[in-house]
N, C-alpha and C. Protein backbone atom coordinates (compact mmCIF):
# COMPACT_ATOMS: atom_id res chain seq x y z
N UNK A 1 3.98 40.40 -49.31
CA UNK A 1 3.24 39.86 -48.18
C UNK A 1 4.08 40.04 -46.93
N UNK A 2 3.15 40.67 -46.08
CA UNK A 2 4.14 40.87 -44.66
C UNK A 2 3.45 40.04 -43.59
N UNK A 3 4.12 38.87 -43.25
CA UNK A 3 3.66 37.81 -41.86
C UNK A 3 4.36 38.09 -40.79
N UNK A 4 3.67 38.11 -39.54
CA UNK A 4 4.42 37.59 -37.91
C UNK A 4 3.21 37.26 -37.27
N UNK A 5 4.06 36.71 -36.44
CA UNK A 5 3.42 35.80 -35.53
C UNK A 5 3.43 37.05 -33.96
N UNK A 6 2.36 36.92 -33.27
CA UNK A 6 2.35 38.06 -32.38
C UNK A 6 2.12 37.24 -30.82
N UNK A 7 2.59 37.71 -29.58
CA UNK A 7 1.82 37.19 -28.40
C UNK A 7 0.89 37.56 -28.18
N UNK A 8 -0.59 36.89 -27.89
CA UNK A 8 -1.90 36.97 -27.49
C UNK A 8 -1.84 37.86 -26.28
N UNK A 9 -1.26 38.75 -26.41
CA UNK A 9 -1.13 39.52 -24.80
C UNK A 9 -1.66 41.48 -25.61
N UNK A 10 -2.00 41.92 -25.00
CA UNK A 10 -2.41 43.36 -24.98
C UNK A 10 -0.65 43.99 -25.55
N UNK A 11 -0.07 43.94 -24.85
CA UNK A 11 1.38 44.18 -25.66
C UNK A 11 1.79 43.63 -27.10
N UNK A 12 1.16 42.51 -27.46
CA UNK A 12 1.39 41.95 -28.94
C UNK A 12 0.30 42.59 -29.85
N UNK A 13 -0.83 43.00 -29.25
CA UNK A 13 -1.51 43.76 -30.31
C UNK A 13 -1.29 45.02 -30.56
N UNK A 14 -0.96 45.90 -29.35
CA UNK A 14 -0.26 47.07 -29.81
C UNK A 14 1.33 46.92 -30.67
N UNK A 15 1.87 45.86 -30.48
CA UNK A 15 2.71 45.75 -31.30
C UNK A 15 2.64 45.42 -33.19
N UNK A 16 1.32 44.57 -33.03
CA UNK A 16 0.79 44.22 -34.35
C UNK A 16 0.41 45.69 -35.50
N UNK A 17 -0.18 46.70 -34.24
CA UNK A 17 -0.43 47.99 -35.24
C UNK A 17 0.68 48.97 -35.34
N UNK A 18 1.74 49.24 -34.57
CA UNK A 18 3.09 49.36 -35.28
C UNK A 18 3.54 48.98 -36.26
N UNK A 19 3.80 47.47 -36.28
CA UNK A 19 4.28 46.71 -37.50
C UNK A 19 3.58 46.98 -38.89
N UNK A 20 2.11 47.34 -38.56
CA UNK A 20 1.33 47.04 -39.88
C UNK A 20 2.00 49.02 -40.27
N UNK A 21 1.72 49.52 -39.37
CA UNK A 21 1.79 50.81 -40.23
C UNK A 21 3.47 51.06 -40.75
N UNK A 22 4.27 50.50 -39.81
CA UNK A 22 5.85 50.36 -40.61
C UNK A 22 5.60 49.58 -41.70
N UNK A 23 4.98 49.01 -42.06
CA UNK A 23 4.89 47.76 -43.35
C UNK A 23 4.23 48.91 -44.23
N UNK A 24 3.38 49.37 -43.42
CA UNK A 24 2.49 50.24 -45.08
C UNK A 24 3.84 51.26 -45.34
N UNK A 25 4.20 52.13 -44.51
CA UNK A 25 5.22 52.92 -44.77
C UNK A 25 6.69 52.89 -45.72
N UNK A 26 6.73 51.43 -45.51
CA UNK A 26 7.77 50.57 -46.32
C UNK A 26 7.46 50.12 -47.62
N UNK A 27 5.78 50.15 -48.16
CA UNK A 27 5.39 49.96 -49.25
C UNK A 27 4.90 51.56 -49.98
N UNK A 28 5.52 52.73 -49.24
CA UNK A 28 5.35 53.63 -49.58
C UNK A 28 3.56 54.12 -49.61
N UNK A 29 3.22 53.86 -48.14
CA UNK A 29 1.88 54.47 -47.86
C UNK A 29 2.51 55.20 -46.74
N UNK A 30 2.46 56.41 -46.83
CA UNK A 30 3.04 57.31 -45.26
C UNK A 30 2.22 57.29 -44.39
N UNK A 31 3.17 56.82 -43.19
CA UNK A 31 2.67 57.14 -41.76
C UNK A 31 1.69 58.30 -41.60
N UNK A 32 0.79 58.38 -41.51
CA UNK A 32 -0.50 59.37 -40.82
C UNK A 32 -1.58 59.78 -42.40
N UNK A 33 -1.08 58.99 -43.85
CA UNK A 33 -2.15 58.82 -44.89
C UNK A 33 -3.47 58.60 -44.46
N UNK A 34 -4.13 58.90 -45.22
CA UNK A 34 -6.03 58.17 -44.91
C UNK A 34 -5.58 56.51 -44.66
N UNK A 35 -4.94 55.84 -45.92
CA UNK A 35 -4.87 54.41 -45.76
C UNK A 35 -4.28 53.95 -44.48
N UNK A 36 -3.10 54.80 -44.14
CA UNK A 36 -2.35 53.97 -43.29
C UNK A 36 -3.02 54.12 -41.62
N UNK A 37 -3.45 55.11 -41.76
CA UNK A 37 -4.45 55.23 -40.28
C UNK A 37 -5.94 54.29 -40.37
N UNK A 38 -6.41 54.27 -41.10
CA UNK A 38 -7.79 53.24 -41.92
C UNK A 38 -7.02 51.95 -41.31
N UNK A 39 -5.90 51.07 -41.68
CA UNK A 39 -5.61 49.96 -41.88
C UNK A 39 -4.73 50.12 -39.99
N UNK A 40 -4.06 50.77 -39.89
CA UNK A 40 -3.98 51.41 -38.22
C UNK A 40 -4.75 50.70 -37.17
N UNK A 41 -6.27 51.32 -37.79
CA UNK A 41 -7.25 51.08 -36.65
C UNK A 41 -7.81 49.85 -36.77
N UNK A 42 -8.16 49.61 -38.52
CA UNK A 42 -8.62 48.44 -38.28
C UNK A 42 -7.65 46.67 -37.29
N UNK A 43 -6.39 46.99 -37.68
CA UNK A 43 -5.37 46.00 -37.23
C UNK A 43 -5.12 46.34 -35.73
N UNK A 44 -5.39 47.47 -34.78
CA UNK A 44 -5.82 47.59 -33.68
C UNK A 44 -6.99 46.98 -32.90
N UNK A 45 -8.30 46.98 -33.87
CA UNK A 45 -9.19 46.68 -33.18
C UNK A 45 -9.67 44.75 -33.44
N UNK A 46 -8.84 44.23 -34.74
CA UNK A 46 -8.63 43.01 -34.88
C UNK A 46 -8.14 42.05 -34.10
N UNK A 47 -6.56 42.55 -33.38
CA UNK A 47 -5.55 42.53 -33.12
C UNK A 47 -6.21 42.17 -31.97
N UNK A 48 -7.07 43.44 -30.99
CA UNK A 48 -7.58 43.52 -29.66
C UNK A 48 -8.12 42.19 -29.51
N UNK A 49 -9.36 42.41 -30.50
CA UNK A 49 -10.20 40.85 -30.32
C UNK A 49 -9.69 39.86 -30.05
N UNK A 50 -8.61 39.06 -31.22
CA UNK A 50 -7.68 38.37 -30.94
C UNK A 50 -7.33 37.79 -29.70
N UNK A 51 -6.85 39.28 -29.10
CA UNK A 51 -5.88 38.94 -28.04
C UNK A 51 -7.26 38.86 -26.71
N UNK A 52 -8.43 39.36 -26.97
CA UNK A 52 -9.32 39.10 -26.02
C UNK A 52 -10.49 38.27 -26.10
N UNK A 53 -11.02 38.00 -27.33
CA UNK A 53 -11.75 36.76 -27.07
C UNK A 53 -11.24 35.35 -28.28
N UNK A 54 -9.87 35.67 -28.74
CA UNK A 54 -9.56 34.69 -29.48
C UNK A 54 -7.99 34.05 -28.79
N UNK A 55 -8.08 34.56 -28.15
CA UNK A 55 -7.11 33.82 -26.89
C UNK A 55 -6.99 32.80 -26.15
N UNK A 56 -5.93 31.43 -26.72
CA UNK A 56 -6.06 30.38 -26.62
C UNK A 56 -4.53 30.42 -25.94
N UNK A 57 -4.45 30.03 -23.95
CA UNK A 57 -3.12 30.11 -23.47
C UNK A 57 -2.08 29.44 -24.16
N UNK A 58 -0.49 29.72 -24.53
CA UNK A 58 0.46 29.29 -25.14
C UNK A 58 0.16 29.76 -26.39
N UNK A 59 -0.57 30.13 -27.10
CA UNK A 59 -0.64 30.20 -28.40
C UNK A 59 -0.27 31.99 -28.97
N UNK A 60 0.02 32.07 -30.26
CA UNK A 60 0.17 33.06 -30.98
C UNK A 60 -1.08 33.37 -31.33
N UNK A 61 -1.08 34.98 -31.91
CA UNK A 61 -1.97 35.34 -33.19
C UNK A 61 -1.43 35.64 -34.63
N UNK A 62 -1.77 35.81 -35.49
CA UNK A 62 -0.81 35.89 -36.57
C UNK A 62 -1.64 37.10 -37.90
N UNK A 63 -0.66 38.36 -37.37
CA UNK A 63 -1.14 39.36 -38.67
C UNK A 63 -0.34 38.68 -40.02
N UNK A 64 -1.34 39.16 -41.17
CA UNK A 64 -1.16 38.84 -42.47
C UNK A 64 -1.31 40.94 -43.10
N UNK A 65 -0.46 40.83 -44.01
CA UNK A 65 -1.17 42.23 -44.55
C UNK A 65 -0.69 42.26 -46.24
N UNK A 66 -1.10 42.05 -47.30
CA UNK A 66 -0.88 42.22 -48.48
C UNK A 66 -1.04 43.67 -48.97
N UNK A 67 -0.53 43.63 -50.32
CA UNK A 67 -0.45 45.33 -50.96
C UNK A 67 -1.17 44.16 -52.17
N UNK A 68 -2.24 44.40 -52.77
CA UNK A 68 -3.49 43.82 -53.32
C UNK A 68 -3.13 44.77 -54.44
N UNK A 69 -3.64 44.64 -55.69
CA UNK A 69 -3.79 45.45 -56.71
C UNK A 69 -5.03 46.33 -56.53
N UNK A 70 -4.68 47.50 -55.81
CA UNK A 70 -6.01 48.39 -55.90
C UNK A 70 -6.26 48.61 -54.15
N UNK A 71 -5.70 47.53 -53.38
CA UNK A 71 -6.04 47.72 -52.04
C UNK A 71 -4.69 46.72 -51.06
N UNK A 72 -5.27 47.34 -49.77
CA UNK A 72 -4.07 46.82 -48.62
C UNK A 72 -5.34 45.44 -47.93
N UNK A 73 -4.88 43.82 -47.65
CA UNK A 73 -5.19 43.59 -47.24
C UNK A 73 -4.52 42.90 -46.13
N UNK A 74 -5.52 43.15 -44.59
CA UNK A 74 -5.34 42.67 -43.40
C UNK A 74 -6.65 41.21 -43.05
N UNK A 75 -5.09 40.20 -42.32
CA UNK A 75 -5.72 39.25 -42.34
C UNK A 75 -5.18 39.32 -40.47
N UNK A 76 -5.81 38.98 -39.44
CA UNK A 76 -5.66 38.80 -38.17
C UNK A 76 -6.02 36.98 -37.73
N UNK A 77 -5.47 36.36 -37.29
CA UNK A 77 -5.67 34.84 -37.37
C UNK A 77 -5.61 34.85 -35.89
N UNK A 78 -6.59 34.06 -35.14
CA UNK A 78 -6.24 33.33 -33.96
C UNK A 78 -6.65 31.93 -33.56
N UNK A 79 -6.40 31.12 -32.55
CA UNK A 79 -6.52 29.72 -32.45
C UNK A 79 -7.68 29.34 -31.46
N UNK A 80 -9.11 29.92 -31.21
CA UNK A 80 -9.89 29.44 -31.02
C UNK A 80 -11.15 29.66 -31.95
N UNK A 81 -11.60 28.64 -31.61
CA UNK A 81 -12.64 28.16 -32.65
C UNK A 81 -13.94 28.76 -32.33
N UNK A 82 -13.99 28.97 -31.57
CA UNK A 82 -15.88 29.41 -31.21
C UNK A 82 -15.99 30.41 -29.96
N UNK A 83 -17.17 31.20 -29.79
CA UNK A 83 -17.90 31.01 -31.19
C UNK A 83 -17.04 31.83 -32.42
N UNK A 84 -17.81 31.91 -33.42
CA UNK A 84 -17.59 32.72 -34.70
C UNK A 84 -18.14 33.90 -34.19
N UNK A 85 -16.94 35.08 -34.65
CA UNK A 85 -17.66 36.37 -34.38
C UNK A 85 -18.71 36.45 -36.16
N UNK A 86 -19.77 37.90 -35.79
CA UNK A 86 -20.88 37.78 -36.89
C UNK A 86 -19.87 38.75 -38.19
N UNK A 87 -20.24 38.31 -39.16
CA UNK A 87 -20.07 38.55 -40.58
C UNK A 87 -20.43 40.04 -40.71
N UNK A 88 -20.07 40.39 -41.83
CA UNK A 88 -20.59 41.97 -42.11
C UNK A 88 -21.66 42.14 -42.38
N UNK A 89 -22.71 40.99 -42.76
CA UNK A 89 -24.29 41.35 -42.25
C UNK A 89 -24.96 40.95 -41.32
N UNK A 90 -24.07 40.56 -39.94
CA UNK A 90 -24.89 40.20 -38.87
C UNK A 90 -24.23 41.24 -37.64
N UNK A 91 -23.28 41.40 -37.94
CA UNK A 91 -22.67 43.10 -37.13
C UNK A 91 -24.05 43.83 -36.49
N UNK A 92 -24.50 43.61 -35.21
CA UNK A 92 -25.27 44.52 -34.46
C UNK A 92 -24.58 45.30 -33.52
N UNK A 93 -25.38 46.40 -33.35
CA UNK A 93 -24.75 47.64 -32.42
C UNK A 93 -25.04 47.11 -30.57
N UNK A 94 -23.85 47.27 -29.97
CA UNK A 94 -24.80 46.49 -28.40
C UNK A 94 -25.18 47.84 -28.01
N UNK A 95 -25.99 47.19 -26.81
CA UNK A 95 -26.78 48.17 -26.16
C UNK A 95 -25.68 49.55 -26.11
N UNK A 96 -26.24 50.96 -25.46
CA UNK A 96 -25.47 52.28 -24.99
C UNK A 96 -24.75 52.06 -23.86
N UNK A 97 -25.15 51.06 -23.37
CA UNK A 97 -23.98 51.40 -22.06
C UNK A 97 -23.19 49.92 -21.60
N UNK A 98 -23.13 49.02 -23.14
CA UNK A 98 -22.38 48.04 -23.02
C UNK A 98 -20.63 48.93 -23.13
N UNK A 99 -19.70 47.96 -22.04
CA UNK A 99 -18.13 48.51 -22.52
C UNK A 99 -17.67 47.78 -23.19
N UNK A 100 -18.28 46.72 -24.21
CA UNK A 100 -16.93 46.52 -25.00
C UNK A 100 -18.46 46.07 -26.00
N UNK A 101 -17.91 45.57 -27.54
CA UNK A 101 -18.44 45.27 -28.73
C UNK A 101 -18.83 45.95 -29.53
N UNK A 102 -17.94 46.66 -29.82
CA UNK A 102 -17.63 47.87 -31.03
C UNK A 102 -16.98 47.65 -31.90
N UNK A 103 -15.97 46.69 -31.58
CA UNK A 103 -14.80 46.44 -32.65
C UNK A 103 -15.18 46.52 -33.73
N UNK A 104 -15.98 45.31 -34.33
CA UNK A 104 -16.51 45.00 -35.26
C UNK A 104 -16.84 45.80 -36.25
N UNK A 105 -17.51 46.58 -35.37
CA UNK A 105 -18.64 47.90 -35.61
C UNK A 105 -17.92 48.61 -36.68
N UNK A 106 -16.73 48.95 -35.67
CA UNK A 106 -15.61 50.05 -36.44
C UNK A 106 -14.91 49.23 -37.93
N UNK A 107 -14.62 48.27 -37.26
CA UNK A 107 -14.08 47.47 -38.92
C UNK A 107 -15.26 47.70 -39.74
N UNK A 108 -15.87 47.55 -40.09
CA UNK A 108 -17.41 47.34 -40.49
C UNK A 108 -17.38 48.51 -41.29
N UNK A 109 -17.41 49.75 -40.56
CA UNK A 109 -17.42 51.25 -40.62
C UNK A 109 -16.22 51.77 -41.66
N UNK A 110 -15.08 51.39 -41.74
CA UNK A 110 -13.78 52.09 -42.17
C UNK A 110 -13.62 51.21 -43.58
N UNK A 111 -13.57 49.61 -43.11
CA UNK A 111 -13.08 49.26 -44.34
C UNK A 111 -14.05 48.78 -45.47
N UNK A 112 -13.34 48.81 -46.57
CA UNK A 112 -14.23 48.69 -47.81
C UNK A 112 -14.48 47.07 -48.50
N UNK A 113 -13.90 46.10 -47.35
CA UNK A 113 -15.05 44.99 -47.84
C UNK A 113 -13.77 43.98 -46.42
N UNK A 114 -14.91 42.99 -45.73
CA UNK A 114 -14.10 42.40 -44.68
C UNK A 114 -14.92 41.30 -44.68
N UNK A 115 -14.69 40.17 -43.96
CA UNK A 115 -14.82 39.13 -44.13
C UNK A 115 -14.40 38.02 -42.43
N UNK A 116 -15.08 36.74 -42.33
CA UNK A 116 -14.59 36.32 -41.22
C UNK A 116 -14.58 34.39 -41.81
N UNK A 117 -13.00 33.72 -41.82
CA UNK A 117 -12.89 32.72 -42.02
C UNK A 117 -12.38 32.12 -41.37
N UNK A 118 -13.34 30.86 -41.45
CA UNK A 118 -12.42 29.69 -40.46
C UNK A 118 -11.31 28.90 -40.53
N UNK A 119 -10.28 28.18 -40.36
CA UNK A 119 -9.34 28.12 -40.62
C UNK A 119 -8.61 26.69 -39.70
N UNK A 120 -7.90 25.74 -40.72
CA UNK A 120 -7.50 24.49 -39.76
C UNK A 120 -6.43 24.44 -39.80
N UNK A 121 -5.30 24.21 -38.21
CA UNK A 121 -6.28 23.29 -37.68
C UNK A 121 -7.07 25.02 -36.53
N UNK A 122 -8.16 24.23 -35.92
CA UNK A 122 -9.17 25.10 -35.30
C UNK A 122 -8.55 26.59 -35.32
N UNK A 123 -9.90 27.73 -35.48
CA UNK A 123 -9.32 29.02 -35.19
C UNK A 123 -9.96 29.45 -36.67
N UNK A 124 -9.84 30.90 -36.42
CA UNK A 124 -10.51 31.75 -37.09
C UNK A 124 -9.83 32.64 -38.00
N UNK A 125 -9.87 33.62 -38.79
CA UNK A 125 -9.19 35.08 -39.82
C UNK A 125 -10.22 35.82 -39.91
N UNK A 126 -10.04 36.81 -39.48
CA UNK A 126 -11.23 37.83 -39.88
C UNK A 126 -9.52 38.55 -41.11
N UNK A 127 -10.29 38.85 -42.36
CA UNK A 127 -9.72 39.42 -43.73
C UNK A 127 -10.39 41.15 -43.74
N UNK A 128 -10.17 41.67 -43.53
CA UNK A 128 -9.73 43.20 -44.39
C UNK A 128 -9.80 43.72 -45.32
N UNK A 129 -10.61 44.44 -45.96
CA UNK A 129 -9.62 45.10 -46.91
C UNK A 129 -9.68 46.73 -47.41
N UNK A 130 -8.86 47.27 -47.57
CA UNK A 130 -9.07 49.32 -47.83
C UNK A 130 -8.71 49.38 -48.85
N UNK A 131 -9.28 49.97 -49.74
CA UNK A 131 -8.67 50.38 -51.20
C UNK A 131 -7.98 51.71 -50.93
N UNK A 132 -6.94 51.79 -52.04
CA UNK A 132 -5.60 52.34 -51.94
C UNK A 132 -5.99 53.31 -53.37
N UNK A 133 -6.18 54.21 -52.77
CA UNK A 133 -6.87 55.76 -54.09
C UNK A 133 -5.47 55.48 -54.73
N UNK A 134 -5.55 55.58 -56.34
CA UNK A 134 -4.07 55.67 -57.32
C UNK A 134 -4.03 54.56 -57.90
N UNK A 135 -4.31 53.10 -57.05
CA UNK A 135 -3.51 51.89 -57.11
C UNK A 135 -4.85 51.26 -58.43
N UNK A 136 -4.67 50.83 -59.31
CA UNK A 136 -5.76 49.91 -60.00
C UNK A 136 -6.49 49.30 -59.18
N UNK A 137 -8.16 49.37 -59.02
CA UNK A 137 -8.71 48.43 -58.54
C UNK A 137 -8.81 47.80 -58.49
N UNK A 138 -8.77 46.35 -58.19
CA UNK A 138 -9.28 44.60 -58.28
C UNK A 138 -10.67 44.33 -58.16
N UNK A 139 -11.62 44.44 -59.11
CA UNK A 139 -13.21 44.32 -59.08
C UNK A 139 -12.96 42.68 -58.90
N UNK A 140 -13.89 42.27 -57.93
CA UNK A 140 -13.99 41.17 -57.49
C UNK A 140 -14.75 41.22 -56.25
N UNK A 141 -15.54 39.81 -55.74
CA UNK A 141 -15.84 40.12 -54.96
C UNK A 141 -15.74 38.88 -53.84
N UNK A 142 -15.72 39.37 -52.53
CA UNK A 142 -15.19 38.51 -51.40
C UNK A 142 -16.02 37.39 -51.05
């Protein structure tokens, strides 16, 4: 299990997707793999949110990332409570010429099962997860 605590600032989330891909690299997933770019983007576009609509002043965000039997999971935590972003069956596309609310979209898109939990005291985890071709699967479900 690899934890830190990150600053809610645009600099702490680009820092969060460094860390995650040195972490996969260190568990022997190489830098520029399918997985480690998959788990890359998704902890980029988590990370973003976070730091832009889960941004509570003074406070941290906090990446989580496990090596799962069968898969890598990313957990992104931040300290406001509301609203709840939508689940993987309420994920709508915004309009064509909205600039931002894609994130989701893309998590949605890449990884192979994700999730959004609440968490006390107040604040949220959106969970992750990419299966890791080789590794035994973990049939289960989220």
């Amino acid at each position: 299990m690899f934890r830190q605590r990150l600053s809610a600032t645009p600099r702490g989330a680009r820092l969060a997707r460094r860390l995650a891909v040195g972490q996969l690299n260190a568990w022997r997933i190489p830098y520029g793999s399918d997985v480690s770019e998959v788990v890359a983007l998704i902890v980029a576009e988590l990370a973003a949110n976070a730091v832009t609509h889960g941004r509570v002043p003074g406070r941290d965000f906090e990446l989580r990332l496990g090596l799962m039997t069968g898969s890598v999971r990313v957990e992104v935590t931040d300290s406001r409570s509301g609203p709840r972003p939508p689940g993987p069956m309420d994920v709508r596309a915004p309009s064509p010429l909205a600039e931002s609310g894609r994130g989701l979209l893309v998590v949605d898109a890449v990884a192979d099962r994700w999730e959004v939990l609440d968490r006390e005291p107040p604040g949220k985890t959106v969970r992750a997860e990419v299966d890791v071709p080789g590794r035994l699967p973990l049939v289960r479900q989220m």
